[in-house]
N, C-alpha and C. Protein backbone atom coordinates (compact mmCIF):
# COMPACT_ATOMS: atom_id res chain seq x y z
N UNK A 1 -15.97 -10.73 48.44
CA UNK A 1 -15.15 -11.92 48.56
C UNK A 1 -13.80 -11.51 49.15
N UNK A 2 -13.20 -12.55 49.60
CA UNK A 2 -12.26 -11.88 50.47
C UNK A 2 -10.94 -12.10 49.66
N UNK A 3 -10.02 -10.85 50.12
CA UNK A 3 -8.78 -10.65 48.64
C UNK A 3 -7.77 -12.13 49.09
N UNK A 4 -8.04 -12.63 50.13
CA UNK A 4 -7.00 -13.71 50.77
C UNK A 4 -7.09 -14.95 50.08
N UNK A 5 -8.56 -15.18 49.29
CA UNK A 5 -8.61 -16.40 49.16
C UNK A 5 -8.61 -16.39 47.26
N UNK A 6 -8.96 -15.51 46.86
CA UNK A 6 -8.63 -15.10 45.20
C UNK A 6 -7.33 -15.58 44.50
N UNK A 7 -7.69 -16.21 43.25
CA UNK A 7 -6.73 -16.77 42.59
C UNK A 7 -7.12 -15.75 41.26
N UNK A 8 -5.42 -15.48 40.44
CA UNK A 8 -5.30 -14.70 39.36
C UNK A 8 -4.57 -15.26 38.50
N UNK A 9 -5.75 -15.64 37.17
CA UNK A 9 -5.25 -16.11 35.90
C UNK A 9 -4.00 -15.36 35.25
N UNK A 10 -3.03 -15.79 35.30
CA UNK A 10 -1.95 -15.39 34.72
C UNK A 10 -1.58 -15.64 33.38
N UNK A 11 -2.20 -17.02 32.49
CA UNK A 11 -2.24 -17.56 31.66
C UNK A 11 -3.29 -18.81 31.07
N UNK A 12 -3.31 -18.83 29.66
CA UNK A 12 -4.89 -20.01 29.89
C UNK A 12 -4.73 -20.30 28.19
N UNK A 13 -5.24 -21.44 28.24
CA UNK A 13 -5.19 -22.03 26.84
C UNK A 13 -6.44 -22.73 27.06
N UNK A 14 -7.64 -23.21 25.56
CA UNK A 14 -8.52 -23.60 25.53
C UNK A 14 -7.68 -25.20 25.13
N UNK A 15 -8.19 -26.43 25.64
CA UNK A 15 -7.48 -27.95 25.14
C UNK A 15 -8.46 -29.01 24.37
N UNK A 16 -9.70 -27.95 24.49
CA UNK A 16 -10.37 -29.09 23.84
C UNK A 16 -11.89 -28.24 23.41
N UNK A 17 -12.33 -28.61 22.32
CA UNK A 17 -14.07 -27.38 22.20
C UNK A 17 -14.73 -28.58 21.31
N UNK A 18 -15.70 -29.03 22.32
CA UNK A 18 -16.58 -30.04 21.81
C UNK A 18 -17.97 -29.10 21.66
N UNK A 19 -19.04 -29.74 21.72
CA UNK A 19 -20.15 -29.57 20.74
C UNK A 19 -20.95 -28.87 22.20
N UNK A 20 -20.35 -29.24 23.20
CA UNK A 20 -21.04 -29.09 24.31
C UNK A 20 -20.42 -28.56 25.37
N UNK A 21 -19.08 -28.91 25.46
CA UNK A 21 -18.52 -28.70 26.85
C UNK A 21 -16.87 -27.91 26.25
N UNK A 22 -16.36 -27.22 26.86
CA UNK A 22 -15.04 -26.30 26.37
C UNK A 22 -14.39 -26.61 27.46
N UNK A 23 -13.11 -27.56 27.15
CA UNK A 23 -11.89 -27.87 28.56
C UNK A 23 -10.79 -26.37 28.52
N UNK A 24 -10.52 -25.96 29.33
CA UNK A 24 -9.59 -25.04 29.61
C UNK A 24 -8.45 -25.62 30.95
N UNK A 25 -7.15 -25.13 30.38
CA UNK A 25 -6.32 -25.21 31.31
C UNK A 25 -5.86 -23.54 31.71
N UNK A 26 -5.80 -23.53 32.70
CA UNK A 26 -4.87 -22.37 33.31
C UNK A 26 -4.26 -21.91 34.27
N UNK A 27 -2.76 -21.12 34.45
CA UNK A 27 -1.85 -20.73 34.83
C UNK A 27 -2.65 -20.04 36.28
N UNK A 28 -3.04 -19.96 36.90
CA UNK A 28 -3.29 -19.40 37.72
C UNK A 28 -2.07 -18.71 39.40
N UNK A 29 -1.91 -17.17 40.03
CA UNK A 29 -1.07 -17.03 40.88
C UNK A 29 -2.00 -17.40 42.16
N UNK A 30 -2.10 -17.78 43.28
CA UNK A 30 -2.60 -18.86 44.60
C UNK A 30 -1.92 -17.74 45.65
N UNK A 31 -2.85 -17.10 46.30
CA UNK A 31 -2.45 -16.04 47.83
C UNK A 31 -1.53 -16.07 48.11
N UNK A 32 -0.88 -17.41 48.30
CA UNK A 32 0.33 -17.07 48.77
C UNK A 32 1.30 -16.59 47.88
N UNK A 33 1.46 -16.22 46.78
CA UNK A 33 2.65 -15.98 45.59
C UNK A 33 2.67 -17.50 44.75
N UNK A 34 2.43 -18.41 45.05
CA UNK A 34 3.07 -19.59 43.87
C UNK A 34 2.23 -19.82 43.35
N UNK A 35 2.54 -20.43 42.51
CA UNK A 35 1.79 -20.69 40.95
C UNK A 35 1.12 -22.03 40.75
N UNK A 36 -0.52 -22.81 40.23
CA UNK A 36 -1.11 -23.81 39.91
C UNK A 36 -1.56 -23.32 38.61
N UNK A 37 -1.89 -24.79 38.78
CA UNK A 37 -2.71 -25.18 37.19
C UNK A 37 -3.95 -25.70 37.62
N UNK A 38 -5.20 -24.71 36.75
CA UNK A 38 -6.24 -25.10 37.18
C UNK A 38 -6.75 -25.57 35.66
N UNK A 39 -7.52 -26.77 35.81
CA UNK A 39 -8.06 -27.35 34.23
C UNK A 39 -9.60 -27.44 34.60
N UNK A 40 -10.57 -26.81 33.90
CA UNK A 40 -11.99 -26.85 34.12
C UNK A 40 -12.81 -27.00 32.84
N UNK A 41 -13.91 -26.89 33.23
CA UNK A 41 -14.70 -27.21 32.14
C UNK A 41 -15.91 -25.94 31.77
N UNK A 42 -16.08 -25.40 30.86
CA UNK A 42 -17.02 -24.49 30.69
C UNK A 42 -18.26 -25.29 29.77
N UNK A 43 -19.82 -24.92 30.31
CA UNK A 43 -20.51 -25.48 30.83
C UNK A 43 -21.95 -24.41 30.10
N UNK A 44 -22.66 -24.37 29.17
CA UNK A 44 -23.93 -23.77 28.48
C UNK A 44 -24.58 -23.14 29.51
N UNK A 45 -24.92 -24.27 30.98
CA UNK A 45 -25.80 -24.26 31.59
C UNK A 45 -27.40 -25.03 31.42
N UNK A 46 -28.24 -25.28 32.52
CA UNK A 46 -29.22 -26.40 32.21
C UNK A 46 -30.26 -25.78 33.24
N UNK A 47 -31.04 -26.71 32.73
CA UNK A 47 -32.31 -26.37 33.90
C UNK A 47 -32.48 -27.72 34.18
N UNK A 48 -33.60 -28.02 34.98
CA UNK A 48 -34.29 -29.29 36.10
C UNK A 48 -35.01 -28.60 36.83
N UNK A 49 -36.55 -29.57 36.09
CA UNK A 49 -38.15 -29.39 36.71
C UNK A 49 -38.15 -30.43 37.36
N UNK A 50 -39.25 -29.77 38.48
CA UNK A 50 -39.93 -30.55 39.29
C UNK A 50 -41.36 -30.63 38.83
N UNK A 51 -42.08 -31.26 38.18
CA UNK A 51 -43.14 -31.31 37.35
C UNK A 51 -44.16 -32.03 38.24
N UNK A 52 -45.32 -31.06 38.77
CA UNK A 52 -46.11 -32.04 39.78
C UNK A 52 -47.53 -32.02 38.85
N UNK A 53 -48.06 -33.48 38.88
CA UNK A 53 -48.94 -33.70 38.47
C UNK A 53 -50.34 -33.08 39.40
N UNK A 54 -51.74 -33.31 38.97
CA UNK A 54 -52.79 -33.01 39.37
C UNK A 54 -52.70 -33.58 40.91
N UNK A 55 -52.43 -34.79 40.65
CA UNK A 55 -52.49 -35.99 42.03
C UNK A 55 -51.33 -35.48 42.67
N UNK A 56 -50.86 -35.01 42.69
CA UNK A 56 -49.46 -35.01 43.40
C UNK A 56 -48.14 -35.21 43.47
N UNK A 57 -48.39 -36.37 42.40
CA UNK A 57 -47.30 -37.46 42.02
C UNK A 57 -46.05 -36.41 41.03
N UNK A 58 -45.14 -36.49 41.03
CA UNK A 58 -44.08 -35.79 40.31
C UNK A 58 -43.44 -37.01 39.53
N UNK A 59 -43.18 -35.89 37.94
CA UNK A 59 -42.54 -36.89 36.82
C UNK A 59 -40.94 -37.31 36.73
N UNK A 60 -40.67 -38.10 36.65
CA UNK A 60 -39.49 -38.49 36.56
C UNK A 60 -39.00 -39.36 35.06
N UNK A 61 -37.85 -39.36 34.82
CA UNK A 61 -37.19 -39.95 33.75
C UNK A 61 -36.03 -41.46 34.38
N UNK A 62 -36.50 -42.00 33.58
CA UNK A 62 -35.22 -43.12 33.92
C UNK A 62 -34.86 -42.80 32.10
N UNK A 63 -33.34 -43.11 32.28
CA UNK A 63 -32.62 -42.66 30.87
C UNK A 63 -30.92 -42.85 31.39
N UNK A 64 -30.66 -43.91 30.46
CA UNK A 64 -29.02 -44.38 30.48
C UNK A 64 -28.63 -43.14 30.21
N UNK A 65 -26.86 -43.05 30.98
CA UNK A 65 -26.28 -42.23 30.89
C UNK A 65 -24.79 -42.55 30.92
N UNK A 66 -24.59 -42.12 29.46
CA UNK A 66 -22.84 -43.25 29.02
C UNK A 66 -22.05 -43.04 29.79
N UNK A 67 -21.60 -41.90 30.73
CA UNK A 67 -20.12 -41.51 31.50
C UNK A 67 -20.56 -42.66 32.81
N UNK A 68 -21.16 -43.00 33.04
CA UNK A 68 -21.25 -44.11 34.33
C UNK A 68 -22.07 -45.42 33.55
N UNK A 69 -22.12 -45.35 32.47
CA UNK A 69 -22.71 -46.84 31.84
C UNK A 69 -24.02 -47.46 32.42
N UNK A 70 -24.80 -46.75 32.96
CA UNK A 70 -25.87 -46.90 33.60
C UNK A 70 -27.41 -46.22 33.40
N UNK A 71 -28.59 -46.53 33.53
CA UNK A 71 -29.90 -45.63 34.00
C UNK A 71 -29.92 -45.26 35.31
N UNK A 72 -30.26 -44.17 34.98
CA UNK A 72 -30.55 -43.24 35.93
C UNK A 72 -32.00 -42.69 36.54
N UNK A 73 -32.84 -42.53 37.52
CA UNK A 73 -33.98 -42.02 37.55
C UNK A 73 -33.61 -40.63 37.96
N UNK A 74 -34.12 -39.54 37.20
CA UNK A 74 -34.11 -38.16 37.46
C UNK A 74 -35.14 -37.24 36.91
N UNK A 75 -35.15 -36.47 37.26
CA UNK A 75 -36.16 -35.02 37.25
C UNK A 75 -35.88 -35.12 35.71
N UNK A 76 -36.29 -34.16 34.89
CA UNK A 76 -36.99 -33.71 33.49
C UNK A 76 -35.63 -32.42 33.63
N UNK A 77 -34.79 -32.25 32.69
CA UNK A 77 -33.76 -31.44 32.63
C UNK A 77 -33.08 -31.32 31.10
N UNK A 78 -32.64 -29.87 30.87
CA UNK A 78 -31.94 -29.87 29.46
C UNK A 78 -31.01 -28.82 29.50
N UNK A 79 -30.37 -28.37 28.86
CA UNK A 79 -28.93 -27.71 28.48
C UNK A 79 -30.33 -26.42 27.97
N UNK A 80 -29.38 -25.03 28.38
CA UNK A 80 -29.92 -24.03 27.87
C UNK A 80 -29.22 -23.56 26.81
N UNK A 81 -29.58 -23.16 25.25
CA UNK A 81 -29.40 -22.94 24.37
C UNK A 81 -29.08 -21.40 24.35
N UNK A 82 -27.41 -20.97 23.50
CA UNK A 82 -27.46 -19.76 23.35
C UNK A 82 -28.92 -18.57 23.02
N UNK A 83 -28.40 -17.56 24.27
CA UNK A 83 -29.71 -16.68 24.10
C UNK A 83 -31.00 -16.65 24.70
N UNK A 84 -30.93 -17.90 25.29
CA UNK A 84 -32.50 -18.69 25.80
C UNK A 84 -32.32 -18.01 27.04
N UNK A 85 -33.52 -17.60 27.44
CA UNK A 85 -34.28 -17.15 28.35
C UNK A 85 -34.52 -18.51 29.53
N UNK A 86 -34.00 -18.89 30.67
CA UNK A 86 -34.25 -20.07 31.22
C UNK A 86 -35.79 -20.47 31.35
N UNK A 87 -36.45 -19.55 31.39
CA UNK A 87 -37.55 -20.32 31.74
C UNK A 87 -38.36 -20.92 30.14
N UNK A 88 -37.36 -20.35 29.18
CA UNK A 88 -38.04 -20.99 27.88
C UNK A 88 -37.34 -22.29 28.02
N UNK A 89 -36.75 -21.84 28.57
CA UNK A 89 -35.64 -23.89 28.83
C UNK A 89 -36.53 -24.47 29.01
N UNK A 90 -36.98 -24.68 30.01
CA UNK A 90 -37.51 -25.21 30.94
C UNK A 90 -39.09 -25.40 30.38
N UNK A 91 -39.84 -24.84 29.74
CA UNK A 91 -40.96 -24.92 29.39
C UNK A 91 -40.71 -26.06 27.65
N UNK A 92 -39.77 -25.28 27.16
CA UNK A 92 -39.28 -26.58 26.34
C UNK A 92 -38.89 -27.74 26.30
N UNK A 93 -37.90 -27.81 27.61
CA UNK A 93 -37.72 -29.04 28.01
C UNK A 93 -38.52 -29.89 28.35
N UNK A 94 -39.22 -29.22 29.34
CA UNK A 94 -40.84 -30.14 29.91
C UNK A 94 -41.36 -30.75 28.71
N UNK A 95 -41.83 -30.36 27.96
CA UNK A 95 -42.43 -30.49 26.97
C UNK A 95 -41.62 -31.50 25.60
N UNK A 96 -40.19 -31.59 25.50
CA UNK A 96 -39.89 -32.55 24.83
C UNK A 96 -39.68 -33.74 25.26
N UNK A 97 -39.44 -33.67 26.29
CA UNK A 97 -39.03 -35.03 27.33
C UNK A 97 -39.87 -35.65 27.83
N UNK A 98 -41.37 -34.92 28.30
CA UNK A 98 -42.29 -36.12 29.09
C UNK A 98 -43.58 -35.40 28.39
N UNK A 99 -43.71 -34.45 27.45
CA UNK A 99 -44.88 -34.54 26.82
C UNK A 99 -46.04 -33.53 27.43
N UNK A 100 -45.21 -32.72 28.61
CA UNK A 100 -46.44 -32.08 29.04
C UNK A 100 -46.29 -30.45 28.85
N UNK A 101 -46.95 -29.86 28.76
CA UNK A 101 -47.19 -27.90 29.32
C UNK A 101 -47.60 -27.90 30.80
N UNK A 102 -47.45 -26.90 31.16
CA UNK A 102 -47.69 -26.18 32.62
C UNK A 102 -48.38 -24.72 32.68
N UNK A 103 -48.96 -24.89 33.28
CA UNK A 103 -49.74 -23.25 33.36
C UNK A 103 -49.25 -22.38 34.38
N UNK A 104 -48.45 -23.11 35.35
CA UNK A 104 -48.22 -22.43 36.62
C UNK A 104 -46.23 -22.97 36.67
N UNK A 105 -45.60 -22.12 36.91
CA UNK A 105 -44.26 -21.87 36.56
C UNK A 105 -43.67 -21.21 38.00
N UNK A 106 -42.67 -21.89 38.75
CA UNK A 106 -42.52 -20.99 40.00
C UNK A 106 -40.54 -21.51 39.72
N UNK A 107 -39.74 -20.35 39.78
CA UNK A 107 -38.60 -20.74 40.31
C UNK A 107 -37.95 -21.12 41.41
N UNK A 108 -37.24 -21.83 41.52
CA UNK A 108 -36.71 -22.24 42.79
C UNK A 108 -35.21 -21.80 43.03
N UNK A 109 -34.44 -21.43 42.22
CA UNK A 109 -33.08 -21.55 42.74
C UNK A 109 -31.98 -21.58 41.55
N UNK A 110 -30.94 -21.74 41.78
CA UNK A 110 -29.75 -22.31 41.13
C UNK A 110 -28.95 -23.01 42.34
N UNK A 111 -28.43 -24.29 41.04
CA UNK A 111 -27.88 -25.26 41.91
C UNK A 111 -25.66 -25.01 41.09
N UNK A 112 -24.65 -25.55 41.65
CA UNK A 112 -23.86 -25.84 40.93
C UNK A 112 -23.08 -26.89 40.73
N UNK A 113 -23.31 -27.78 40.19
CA UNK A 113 -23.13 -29.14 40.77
C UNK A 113 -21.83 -29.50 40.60
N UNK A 114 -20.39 -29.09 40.18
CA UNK A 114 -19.47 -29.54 40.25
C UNK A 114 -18.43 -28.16 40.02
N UNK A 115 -18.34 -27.73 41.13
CA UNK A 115 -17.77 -26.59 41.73
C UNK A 115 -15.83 -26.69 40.99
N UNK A 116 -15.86 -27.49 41.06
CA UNK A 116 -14.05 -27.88 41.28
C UNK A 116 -13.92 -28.23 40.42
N UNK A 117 -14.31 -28.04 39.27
CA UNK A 117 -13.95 -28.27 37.87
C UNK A 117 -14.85 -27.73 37.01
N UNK A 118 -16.03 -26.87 36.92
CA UNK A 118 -16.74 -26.93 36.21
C UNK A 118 -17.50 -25.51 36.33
N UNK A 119 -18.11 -24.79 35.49
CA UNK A 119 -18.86 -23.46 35.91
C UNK A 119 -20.65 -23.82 35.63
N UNK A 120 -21.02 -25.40 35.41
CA UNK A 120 -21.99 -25.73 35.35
C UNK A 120 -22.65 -24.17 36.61
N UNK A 121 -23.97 -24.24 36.33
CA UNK A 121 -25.17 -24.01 36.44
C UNK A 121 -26.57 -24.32 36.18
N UNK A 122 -27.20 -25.12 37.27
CA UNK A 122 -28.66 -25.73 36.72
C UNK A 122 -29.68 -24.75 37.32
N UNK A 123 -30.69 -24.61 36.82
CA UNK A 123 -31.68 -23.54 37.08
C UNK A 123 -32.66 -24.49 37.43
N UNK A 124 -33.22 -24.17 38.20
CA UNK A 124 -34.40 -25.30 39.20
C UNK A 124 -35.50 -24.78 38.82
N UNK A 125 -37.05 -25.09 38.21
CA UNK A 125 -38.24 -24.85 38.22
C UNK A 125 -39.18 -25.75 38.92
N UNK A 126 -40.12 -25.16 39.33
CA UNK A 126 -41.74 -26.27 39.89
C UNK A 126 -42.36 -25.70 38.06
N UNK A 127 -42.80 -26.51 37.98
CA UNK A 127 -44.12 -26.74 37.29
C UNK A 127 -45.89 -27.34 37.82
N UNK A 128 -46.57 -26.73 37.16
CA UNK A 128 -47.99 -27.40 38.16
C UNK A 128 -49.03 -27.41 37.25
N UNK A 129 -50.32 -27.27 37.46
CA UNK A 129 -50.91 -27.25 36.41
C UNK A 129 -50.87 -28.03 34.88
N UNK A 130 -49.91 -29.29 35.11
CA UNK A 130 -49.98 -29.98 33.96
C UNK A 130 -51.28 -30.55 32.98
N UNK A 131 -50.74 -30.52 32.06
CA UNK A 131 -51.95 -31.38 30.44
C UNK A 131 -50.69 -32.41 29.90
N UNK A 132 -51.19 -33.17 29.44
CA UNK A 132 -50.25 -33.90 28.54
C UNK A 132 -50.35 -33.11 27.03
N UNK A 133 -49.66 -33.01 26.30
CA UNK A 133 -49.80 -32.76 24.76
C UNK A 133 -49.04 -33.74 23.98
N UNK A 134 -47.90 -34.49 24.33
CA UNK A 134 -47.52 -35.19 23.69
C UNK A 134 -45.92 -34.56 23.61
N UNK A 135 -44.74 -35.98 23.33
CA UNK A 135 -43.45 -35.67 23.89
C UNK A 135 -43.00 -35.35 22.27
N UNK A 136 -41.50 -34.28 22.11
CA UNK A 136 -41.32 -34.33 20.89
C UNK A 136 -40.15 -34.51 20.94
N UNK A 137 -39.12 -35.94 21.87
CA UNK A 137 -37.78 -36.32 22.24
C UNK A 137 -36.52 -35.62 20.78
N UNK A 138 -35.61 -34.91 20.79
CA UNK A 138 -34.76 -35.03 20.27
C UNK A 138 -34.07 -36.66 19.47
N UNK A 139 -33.71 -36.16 18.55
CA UNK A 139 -33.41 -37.64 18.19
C UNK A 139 -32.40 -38.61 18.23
N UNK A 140 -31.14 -37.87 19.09
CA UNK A 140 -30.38 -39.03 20.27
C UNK A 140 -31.02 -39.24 21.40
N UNK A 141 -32.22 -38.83 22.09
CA UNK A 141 -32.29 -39.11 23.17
C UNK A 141 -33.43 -40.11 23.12
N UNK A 142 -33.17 -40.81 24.38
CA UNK A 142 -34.40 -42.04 24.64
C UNK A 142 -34.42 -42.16 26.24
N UNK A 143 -35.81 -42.08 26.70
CA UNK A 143 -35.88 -41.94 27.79
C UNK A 143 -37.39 -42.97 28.13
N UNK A 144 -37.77 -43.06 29.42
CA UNK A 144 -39.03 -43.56 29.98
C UNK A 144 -39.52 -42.51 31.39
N UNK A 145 -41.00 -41.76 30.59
CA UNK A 145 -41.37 -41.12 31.66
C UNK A 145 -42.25 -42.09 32.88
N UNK A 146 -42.23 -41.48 34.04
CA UNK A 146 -42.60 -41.90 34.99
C UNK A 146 -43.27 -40.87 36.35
N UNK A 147 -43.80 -41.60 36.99
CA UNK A 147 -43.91 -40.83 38.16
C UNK A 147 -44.17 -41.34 39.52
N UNK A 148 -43.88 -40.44 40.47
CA UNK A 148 -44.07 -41.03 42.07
C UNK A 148 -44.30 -40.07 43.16
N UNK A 149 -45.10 -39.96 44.24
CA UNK A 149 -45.28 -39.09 45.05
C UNK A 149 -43.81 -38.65 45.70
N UNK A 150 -43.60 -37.23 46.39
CA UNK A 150 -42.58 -36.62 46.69
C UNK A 150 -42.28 -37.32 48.03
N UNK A 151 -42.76 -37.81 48.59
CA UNK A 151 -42.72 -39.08 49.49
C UNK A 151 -41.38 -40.18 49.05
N UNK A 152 -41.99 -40.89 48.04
CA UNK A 152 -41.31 -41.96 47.57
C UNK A 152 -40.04 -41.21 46.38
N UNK A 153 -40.31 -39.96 46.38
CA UNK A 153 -38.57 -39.75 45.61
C UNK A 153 -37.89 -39.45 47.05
N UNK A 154 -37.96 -38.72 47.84
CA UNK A 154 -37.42 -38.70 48.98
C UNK A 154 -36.98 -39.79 49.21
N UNK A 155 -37.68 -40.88 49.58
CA UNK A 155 -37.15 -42.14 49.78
C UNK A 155 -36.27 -42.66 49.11
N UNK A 156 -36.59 -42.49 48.18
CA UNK A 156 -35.19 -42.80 46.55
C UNK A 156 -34.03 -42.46 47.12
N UNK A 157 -33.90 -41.30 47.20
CA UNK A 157 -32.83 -40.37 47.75
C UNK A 157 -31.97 -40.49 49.00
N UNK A 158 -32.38 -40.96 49.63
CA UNK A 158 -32.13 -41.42 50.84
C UNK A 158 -31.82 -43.40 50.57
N UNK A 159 -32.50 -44.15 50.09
CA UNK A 159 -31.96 -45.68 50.06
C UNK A 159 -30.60 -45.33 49.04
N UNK A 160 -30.42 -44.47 47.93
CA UNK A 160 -29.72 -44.57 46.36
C UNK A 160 -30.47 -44.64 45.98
N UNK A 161 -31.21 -44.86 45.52
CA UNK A 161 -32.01 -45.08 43.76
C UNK A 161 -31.71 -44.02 43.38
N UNK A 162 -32.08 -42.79 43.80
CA UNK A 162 -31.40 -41.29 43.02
C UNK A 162 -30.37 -40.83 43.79
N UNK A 163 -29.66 -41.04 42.78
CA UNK A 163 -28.08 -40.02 43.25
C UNK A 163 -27.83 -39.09 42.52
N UNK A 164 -28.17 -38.63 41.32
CA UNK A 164 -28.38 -37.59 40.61
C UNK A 164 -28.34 -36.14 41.24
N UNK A 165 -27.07 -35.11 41.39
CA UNK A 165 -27.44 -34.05 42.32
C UNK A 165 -28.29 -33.21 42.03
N UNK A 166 -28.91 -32.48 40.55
CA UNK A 166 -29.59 -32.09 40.30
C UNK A 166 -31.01 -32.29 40.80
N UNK A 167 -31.38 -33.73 40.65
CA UNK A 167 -32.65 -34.09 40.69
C UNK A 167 -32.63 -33.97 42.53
N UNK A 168 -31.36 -34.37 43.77
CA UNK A 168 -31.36 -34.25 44.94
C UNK A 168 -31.84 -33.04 45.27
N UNK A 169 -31.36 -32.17 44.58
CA UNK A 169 -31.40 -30.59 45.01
C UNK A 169 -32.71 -30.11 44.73
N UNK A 170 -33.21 -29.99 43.61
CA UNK A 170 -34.31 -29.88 43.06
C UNK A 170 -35.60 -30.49 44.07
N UNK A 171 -35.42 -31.63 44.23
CA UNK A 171 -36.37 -32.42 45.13
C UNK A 171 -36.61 -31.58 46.54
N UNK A 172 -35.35 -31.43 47.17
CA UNK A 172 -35.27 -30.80 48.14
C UNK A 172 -35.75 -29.18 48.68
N UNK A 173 -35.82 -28.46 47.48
CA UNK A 173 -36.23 -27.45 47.19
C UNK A 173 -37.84 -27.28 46.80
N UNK A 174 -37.93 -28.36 46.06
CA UNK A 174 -39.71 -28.24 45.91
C UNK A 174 -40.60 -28.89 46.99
N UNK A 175 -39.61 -29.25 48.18
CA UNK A 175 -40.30 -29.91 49.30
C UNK A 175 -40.48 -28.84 50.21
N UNK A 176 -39.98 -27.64 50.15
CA UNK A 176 -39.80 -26.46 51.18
C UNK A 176 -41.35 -25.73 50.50
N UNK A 177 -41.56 -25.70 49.20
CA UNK A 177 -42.36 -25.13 48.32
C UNK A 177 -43.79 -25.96 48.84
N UNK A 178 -43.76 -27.51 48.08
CA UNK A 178 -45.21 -27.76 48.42
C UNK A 178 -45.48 -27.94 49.69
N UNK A 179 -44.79 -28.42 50.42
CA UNK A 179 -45.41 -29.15 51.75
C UNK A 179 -45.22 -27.82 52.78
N UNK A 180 -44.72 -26.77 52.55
CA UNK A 180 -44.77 -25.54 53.03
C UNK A 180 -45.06 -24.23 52.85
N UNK A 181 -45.58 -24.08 51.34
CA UNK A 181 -45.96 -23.09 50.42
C UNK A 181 -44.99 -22.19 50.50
N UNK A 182 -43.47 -22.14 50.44
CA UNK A 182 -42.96 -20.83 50.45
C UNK A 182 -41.54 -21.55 49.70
C-alpha cells in the first residue's frame, strides 16, 4: 500500500458497544500532516449463499428490515459468530433460514459492503446439492422463503426489486460460476 495515502490513529475512543455492532471514533494524522476524525463501525462479519436448487431456481428471502422500514428480497445470510469457521456460518445459516443442507459447498469471494464507515465483511458461498430438512428460524427473526431462476434475480437487480449489495454481489459472482463453471 502506498505510504502517501495511509492514515495514523493517533487517538480513539469506543462511543457505543451494542450486542452487535461497536461505534468507534478516532483521532486520526491524514498525509498531509493535519488531523480528522474518523467514526466507524466494527462489524462480527457475515456470510450470503447463493443456494441453487435441483431445477436451477435459487432461494431467496423476502424479510422486513427496520433501518429502511421495509421488505427486502435477498439471498439467505447471517452474522458469523465468535470463533466460527465461515463455512460453518454458512452451512448453519442455510439451514436456519430456508430449511435446507447442501452437499456441495463452493466459495466465492469476500464482499465489503460499506467501506467508509464500516470493517463489515460478507463471505459469499454457492451451495448445490440441496434436501429440505426443515427451517429452525431464530426467534426474532421472520422471514418468507422463496425462489427464482438466476435469470429473473438478475432481472430484479437491474429493474430494483433487489438492491441489497450483498445479495447484488453474490448474484453476480455465482453467475461467473454456473453459467461458466469457473
Amino acid at each position: 500500500m502506498s505510504k502517501t495515502l495511509e492514515e495514523q490513529k493517533l487517538d480513539g475512543e469506543q462511543v457505543f458497544d451494542g450486542r452487535m455492532l461497536k461505534v468507534y471514533r478516532d483521532t486520526v494524522r491524514l498525509p498531509d500532516g493535519s488531523e480528522a476524525v474518523r467514526e466507524y463501525v466494527r462489524h462480527p462479519g457475515a456470510v450470503v449463499i447463493v443456494a441453487q436448487l435441483d431445477n436451477g431456481h435459487l432461494l431467496f428471502e423476502r424479510q422486513f428490515r427496520y433501518p429502511l422500514d421495509r421488505v427486502f428480497l435477498e439471498l439467505p445470510a447471517g452474522k458469523i459468530d465468535p470463533g466460527e469457521a465461515i463455512l460453518d456460518t454458512a452451512v448453519r445459516e442455510l439451514r436456519e433460514e430456508t430449511g435446507h443442507e447442501a452437499r456441495e459447498w463452493r466459495y466465492l469471494g469476500v464482499m465489503h459492503p460499506c467501506i467508509g464507515y464500516s470493517d463489515e465483511r460478507i463471505e459469499m458461498f454457492l451451495a448445490r446439492g440441496l434436501s429440505h430438512v426443515g427451517a429452525q428460524l431464530d426467534h426474532e427473526e421472520f422471514l418468507e422463503v422463496t425462489s427464482m431462476p438466476l435469470e429473473g434475480a438478475l432481472a430484479a437487480v437491474m429493474n430494483g426489486r433487489i438492491t441489497d449489495a450483498k445479495t447484488i454481489t453474490a448474484l453476480f459472482w455465482a453467475e461467473r460460476v454456473i453459467r461458466l463453471g469457473f
